[in-house]
PDB file of N, CA and C in Angstrom:
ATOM      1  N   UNK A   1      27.564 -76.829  87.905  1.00  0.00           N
ATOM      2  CA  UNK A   1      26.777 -75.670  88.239  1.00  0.00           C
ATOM      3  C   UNK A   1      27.437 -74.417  87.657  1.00  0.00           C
ATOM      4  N   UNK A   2      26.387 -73.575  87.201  1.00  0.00           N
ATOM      5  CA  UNK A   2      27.003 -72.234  86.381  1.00  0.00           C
ATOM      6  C   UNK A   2      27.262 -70.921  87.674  1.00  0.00           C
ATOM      7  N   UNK A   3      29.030 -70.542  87.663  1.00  0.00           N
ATOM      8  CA  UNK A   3      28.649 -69.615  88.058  1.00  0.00           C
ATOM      9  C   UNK A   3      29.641 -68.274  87.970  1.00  0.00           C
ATOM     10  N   UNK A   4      28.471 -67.416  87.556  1.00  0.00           N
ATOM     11  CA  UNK A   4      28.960 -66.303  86.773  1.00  0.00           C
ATOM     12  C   UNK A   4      30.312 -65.592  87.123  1.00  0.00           C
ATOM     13  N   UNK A   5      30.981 -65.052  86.069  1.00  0.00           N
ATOM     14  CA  UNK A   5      32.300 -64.114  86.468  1.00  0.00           C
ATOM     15  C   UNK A   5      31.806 -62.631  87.531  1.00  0.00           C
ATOM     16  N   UNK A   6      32.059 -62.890  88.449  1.00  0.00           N
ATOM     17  CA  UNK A   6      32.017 -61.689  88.746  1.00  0.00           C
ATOM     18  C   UNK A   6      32.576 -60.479  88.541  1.00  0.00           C
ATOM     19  N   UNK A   7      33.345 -60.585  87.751  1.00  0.00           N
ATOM     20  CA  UNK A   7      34.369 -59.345  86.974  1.00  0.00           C
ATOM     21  C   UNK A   7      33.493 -58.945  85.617  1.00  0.00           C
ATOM     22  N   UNK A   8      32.479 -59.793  85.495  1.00  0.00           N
ATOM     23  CA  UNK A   8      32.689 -59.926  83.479  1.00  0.00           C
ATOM     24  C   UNK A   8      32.157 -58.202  83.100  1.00  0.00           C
ATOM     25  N   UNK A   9      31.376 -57.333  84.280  1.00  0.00           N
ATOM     26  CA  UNK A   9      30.812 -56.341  83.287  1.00  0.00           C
ATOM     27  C   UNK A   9      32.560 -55.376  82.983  1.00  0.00           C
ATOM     28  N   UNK A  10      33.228 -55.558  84.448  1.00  0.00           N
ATOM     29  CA  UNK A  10      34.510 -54.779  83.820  1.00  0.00           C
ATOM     30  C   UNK A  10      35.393 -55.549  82.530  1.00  0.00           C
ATOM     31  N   UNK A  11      35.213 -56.613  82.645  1.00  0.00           N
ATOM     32  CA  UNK A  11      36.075 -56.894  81.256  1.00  0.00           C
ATOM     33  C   UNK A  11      35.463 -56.907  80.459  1.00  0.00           C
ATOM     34  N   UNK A  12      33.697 -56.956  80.266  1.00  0.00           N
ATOM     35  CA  UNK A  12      33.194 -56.349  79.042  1.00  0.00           C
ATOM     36  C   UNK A  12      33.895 -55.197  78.494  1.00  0.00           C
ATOM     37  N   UNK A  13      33.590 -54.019  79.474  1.00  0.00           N
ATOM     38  CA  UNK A  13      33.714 -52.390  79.363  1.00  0.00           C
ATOM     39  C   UNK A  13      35.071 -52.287  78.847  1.00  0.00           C
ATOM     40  N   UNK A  14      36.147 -52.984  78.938  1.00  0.00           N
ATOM     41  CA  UNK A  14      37.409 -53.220  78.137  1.00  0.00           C
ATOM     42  C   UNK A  14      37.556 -53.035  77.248  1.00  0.00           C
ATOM     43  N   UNK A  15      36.688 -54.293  76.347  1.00  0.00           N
ATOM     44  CA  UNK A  15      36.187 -54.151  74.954  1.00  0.00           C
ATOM     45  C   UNK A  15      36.281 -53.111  74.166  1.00  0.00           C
ATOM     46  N   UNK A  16      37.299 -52.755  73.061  1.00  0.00           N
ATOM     47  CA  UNK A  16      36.872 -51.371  72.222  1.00  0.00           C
ATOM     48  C   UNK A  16      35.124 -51.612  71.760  1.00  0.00           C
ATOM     49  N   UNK A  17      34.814 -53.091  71.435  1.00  0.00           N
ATOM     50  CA  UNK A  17      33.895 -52.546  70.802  1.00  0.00           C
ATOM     51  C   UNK A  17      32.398 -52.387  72.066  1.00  0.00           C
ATOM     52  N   UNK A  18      32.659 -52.791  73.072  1.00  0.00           N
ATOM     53  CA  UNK A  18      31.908 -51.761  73.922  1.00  0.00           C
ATOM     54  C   UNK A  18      31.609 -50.532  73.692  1.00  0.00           C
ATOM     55  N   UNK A  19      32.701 -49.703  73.570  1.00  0.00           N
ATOM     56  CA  UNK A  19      32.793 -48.601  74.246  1.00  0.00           C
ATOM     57  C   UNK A  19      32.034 -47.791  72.364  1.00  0.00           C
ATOM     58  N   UNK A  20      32.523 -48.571  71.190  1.00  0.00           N
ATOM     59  CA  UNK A  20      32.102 -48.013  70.526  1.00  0.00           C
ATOM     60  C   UNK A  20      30.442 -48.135  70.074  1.00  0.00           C
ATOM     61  N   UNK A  21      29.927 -49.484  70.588  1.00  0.00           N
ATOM     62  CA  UNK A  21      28.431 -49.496  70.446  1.00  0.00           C
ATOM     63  C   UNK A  21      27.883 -48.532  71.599  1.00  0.00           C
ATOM     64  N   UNK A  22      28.420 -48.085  72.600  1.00  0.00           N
ATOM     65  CA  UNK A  22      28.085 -47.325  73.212  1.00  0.00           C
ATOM     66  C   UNK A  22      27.581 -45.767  72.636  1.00  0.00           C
ATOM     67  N   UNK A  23      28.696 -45.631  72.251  1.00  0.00           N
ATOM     68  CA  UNK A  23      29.228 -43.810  71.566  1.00  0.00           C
ATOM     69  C   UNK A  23      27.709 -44.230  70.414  1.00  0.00           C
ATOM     70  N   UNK A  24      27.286 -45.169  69.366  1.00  0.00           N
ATOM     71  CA  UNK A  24      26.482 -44.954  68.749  1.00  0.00           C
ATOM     72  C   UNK A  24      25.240 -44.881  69.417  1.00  0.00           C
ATOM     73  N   UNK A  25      25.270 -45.727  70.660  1.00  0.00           N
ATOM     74  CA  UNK A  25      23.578 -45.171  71.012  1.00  0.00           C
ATOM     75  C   UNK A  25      23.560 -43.989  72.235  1.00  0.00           C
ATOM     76  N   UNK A  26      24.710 -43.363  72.189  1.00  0.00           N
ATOM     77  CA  UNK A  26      24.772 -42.153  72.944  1.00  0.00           C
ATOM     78  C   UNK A  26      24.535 -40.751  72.007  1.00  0.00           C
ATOM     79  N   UNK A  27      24.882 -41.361  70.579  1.00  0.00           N
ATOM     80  CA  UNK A  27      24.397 -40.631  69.484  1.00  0.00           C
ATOM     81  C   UNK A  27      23.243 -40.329  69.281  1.00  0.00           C
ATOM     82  N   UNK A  28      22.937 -41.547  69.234  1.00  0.00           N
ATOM     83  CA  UNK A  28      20.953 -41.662  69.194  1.00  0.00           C
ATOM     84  C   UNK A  28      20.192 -40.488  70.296  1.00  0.00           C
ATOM     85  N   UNK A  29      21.123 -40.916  71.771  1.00  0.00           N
ATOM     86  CA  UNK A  29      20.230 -40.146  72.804  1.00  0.00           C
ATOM     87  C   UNK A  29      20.672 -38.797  72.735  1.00  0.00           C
ATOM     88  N   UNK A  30      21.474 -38.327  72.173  1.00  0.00           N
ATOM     89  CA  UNK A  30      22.153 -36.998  71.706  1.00  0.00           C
ATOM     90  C   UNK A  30      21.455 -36.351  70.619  1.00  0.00           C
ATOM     91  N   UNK A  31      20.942 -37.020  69.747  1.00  0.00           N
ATOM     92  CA  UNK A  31      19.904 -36.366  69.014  1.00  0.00           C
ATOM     93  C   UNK A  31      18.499 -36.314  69.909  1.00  0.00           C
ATOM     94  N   UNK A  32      17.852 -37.334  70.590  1.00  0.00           N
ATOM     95  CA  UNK A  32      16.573 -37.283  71.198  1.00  0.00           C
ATOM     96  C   UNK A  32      17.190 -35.993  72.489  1.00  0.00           C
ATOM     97  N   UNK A  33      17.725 -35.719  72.935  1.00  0.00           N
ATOM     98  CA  UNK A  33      17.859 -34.964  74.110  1.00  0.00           C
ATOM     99  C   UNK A  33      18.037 -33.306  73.668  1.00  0.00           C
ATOM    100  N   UNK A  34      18.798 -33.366  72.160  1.00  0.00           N
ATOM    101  CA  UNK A  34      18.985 -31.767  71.936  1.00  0.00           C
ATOM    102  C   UNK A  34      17.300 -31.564  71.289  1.00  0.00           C
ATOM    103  N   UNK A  35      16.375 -32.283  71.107  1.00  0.00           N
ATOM    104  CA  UNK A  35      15.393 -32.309  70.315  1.00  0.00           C
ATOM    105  C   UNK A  35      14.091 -31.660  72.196  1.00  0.00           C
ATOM    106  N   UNK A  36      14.543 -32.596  73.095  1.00  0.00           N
ATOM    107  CA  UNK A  36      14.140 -31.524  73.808  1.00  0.00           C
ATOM    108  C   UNK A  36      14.792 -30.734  74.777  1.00  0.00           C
ATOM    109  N   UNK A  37      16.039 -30.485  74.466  1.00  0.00           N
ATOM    110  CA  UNK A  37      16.646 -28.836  74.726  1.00  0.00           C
ATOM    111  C   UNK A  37      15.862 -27.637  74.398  1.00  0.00           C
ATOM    112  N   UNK A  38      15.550 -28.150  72.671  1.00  0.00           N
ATOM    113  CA  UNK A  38      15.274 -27.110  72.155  1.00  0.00           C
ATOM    114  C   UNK A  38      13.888 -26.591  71.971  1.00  0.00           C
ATOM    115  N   UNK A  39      13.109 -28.023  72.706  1.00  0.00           N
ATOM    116  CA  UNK A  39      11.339 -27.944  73.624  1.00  0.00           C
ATOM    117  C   UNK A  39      11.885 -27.012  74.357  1.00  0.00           C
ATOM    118  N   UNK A  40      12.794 -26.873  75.191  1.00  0.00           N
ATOM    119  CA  UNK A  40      13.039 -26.081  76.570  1.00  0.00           C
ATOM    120  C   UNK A  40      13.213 -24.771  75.894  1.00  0.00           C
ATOM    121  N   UNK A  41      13.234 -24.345  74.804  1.00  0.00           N
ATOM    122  CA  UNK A  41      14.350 -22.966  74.364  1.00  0.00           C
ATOM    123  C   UNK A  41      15.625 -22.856  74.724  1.00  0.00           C
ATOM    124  N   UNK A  42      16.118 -24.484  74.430  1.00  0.00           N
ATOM    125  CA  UNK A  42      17.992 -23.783  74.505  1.00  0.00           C
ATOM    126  C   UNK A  42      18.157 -23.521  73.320  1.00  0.00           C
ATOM    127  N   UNK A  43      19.336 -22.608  73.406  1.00  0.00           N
ATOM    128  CA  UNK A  43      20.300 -22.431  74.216  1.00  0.00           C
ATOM    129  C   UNK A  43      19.788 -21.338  74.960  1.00  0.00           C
ATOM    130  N   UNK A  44      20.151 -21.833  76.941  1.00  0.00           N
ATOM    131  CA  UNK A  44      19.586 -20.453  77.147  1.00  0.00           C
ATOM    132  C   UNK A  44      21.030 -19.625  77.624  1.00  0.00           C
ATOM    133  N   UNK A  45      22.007 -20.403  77.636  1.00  0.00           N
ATOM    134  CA  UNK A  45      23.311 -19.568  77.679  1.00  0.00           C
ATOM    135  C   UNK A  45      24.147 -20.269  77.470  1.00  0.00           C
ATOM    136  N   UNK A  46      24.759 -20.273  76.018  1.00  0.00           N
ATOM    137  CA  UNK A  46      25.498 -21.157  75.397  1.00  0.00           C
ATOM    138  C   UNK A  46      26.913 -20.455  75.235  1.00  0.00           C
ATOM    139  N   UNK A  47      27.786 -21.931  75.404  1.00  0.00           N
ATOM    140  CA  UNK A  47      29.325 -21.390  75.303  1.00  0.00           C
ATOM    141  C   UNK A  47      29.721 -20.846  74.500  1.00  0.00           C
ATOM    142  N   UNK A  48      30.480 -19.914  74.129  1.00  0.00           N
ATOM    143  CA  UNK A  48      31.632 -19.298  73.310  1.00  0.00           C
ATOM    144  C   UNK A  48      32.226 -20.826  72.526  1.00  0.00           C
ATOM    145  N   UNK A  49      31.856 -21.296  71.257  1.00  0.00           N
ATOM    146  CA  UNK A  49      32.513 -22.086  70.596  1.00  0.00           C
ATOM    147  C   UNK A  49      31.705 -23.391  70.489  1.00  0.00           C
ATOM    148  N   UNK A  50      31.074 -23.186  71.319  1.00  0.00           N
ATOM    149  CA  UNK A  50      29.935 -24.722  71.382  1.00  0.00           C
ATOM    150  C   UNK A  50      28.919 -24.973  70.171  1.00  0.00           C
ATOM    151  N   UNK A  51      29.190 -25.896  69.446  1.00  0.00           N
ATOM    152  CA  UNK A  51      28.638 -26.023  68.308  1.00  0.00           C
ATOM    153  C   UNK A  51      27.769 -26.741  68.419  1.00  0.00           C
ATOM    154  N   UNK A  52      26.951 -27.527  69.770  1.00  0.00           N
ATOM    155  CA  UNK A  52      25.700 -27.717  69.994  1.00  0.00           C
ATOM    156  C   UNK A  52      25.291 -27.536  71.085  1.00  0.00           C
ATOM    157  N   UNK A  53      24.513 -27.706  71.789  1.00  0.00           N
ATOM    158  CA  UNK A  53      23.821 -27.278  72.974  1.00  0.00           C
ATOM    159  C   UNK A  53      24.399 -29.054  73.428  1.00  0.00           C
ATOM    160  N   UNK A  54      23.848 -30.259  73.651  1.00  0.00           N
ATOM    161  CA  UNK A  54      23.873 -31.273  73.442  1.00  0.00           C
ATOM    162  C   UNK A  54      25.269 -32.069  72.655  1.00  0.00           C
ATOM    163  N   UNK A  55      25.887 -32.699  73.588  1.00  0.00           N
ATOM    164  CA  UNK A  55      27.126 -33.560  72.573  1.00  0.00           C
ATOM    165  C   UNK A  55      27.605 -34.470  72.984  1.00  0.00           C
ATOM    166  N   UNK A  56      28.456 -35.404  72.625  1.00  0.00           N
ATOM    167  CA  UNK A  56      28.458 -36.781  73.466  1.00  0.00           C
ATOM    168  C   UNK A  56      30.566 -36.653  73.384  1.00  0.00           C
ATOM    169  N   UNK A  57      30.904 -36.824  74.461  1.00  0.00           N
ATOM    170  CA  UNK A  57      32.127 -37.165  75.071  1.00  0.00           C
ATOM    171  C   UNK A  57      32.916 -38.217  75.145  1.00  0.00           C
ATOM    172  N   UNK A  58      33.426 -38.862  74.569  1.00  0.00           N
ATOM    173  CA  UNK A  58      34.206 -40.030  74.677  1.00  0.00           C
ATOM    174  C   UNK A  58      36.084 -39.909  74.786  1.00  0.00           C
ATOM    175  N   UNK A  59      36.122 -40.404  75.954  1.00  0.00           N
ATOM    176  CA  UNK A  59      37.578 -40.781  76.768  1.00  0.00           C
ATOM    177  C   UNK A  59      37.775 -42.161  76.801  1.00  0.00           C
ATOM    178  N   UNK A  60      38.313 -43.260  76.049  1.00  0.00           N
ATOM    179  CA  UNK A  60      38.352 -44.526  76.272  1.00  0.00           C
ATOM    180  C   UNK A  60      37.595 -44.866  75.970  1.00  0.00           C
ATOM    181  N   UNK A  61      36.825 -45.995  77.056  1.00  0.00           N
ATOM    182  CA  UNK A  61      35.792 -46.817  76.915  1.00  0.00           C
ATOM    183  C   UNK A  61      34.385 -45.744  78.188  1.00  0.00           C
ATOM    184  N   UNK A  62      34.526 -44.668  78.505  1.00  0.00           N
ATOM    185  CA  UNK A  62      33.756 -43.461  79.232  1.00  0.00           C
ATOM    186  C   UNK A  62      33.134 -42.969  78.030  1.00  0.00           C
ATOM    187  N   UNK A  63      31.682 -42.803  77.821  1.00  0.00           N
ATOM    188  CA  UNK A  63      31.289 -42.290  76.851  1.00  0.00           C
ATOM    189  C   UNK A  63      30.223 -41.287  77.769  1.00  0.00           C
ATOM    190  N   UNK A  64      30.054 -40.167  77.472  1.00  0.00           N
ATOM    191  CA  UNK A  64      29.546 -38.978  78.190  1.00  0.00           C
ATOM    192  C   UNK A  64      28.227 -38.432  77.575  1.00  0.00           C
ATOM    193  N   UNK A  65      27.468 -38.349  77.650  1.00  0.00           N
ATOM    194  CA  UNK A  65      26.149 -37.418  77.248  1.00  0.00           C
ATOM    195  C   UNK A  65      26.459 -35.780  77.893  1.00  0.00           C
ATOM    196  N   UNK A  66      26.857 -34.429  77.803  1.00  0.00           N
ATOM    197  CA  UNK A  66      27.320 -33.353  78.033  1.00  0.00           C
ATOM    198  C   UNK A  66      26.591 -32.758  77.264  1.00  0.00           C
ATOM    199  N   UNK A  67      25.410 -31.476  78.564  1.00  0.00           N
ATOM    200  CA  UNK A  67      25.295 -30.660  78.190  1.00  0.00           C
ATOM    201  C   UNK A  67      26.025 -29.291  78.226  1.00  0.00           C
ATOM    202  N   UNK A  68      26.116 -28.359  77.287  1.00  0.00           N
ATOM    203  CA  UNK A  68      27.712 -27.262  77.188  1.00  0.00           C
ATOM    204  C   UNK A  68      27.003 -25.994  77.627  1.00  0.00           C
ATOM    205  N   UNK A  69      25.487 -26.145  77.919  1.00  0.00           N
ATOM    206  CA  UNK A  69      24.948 -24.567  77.903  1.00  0.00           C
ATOM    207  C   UNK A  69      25.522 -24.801  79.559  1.00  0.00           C
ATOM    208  N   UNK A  70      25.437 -23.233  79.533  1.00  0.00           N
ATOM    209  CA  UNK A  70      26.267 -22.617  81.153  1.00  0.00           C
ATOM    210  C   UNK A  70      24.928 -22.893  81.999  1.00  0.00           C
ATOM    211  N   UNK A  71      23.635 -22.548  81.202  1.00  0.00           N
ATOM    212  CA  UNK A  71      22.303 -23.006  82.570  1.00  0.00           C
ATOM    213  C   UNK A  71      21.945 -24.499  82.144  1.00  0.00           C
ATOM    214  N   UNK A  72      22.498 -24.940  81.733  1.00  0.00           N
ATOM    215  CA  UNK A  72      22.664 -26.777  81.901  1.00  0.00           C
ATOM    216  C   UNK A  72      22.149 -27.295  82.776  1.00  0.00           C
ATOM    217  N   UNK A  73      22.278 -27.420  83.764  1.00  0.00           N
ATOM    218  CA  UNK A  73      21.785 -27.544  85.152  1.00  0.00           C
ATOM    219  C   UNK A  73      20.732 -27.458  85.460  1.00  0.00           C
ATOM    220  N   UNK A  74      20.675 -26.005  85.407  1.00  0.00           N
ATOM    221  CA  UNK A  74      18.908 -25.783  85.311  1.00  0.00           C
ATOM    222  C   UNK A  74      18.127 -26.271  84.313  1.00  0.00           C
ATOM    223  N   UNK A  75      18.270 -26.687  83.135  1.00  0.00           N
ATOM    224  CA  UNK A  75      17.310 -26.727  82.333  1.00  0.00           C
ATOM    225  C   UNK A  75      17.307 -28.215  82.702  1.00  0.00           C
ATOM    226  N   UNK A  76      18.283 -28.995  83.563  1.00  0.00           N
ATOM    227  CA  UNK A  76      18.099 -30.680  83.276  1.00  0.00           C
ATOM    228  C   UNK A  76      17.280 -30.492  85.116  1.00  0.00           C
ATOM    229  N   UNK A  77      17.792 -29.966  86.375  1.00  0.00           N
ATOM    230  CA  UNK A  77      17.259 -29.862  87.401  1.00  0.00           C
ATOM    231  C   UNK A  77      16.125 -29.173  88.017  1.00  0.00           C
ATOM    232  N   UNK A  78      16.033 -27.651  87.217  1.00  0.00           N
ATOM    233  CA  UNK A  78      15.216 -26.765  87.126  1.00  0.00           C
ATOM    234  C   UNK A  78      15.770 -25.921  88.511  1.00  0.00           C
ATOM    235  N   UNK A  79      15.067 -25.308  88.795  1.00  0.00           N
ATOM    236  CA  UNK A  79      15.745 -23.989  89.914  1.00  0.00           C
ATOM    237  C   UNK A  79      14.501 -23.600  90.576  1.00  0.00           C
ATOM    238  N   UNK A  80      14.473 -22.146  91.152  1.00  0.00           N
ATOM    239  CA  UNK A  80      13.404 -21.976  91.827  1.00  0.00           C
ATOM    240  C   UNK A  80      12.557 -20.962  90.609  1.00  0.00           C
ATOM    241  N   UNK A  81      12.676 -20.715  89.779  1.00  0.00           N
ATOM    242  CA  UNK A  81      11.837 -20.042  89.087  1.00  0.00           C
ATOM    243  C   UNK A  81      11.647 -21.077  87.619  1.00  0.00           C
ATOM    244  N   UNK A  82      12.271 -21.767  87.441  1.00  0.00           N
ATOM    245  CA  UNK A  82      11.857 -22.831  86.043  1.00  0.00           C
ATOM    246  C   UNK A  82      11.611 -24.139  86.644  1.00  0.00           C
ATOM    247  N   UNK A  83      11.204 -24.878  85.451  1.00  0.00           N
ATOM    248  CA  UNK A  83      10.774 -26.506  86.247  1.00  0.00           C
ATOM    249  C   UNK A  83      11.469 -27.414  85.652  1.00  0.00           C
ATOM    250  N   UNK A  84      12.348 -28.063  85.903  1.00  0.00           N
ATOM    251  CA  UNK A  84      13.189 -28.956  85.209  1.00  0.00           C
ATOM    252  C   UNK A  84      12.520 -29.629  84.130  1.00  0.00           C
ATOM    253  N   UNK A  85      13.616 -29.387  82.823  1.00  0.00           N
ATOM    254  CA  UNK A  85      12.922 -30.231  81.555  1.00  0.00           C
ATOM    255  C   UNK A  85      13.681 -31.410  81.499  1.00  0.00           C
ATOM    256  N   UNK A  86      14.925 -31.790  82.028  1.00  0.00           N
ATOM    257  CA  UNK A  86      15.523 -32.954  82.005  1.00  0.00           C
ATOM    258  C   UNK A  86      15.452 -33.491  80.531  1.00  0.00           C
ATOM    259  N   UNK A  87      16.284 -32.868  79.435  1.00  0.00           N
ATOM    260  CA  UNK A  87      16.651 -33.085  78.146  1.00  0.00           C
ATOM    261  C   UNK A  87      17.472 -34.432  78.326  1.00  0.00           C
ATOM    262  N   UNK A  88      18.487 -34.378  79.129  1.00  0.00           N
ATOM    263  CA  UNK A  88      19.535 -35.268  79.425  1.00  0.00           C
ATOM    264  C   UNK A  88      18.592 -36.862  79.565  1.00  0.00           C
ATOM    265  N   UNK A  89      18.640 -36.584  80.625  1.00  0.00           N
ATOM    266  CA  UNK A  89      17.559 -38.361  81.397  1.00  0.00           C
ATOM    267  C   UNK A  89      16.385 -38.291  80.409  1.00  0.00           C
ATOM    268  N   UNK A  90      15.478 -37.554  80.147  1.00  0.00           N
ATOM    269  CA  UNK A  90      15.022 -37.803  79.113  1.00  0.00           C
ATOM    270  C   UNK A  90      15.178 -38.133  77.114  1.00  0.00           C
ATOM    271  N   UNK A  91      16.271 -37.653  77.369  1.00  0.00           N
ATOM    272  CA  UNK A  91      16.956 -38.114  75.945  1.00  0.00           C
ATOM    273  C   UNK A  91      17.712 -39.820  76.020  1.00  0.00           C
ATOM    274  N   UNK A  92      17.977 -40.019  76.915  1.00  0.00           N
ATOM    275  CA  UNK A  92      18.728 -41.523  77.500  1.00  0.00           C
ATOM    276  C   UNK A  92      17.412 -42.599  77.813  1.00  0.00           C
ATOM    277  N   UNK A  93      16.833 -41.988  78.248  1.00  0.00           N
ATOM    278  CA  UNK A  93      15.116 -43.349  78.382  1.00  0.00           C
ATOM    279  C   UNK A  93      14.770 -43.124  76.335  1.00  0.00           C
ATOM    280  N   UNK A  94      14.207 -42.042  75.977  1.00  0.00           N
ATOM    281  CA  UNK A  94      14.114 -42.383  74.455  1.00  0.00           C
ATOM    282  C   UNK A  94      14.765 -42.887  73.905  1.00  0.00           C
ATOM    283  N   UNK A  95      15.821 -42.898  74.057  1.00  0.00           N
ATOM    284  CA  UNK A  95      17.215 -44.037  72.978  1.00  0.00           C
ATOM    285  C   UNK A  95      17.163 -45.668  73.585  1.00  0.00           C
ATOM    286  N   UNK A  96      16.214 -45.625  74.655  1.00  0.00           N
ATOM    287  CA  UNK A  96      15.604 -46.911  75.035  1.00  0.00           C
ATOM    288  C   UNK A  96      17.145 -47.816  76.085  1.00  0.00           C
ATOM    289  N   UNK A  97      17.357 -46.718  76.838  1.00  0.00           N
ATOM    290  CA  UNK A  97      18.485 -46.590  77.717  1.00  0.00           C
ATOM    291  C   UNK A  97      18.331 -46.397  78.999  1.00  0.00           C
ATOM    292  N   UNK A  98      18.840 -46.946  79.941  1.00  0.00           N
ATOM    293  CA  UNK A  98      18.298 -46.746  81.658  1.00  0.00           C
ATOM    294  C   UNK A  98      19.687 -46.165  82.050  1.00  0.00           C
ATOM    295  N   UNK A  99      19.708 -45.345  82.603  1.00  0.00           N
ATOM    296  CA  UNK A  99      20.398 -44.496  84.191  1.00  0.00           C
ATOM    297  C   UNK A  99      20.052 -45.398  85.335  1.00  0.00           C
ATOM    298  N   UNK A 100      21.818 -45.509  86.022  1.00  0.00           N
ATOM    299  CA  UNK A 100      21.482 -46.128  87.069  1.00  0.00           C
ATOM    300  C   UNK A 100      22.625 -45.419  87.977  1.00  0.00           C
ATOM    301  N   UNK A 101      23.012 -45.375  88.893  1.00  0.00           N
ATOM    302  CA  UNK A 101      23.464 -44.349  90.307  1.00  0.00           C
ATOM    303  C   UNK A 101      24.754 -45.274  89.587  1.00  0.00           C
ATOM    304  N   UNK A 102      26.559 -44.444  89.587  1.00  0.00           N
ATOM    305  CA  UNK A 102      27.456 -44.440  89.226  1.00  0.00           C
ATOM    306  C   UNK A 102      28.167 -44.952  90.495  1.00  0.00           C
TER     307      UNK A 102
END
């Protein structure tokens, strides 16, 4: 009878080359997500030095989708006067990618 590792997704995530097929389709959703940032009109308050609105983060085998504008937040949650455009979660479903609670 087969039965599965229960460890295996952490010793996948080990894997360099995890972490690097990752970083390429975090690329992908890094282009689909600054594509609608910039539906939203970002930058709507962009950092001192930030050379995109949209950029992807990698520490190890942690690969990050990071938005750098200071109303970041708002433009992915929305607030009480805008309506969330969610560049982020919507740039991660187009790269044909699911979000799931960390």
């Amino acid at each position: 009878m087969f039965r599965p590792n229960p460890g295996w997704q952490d010793r996948l995530r080990e894997q360099p080359e995890y972490a690097d097929g990752l970083a390429k389709v975090a690329e992908l959703a890094r282009e689909r997500a600054d594509q609608f940032a910039t539906g939203a009109q970002a930058p709507w308050m962009r950092r001192k030095g930030a050379a995109a609105t949209v950029i992807v983060q990698r520490s190890g085998s942690t690969v990050r989708l990071v938005n750098t504008d200071y109303g970041g937040h708002l433009m992915e949650w929305g607030g009480r006067n805008n309506p969330p455009h969610a560049p982020l979660r919507r740039g991660i479903q187009a790269a044909g990618l699911r979000l799931s609670a960390i």
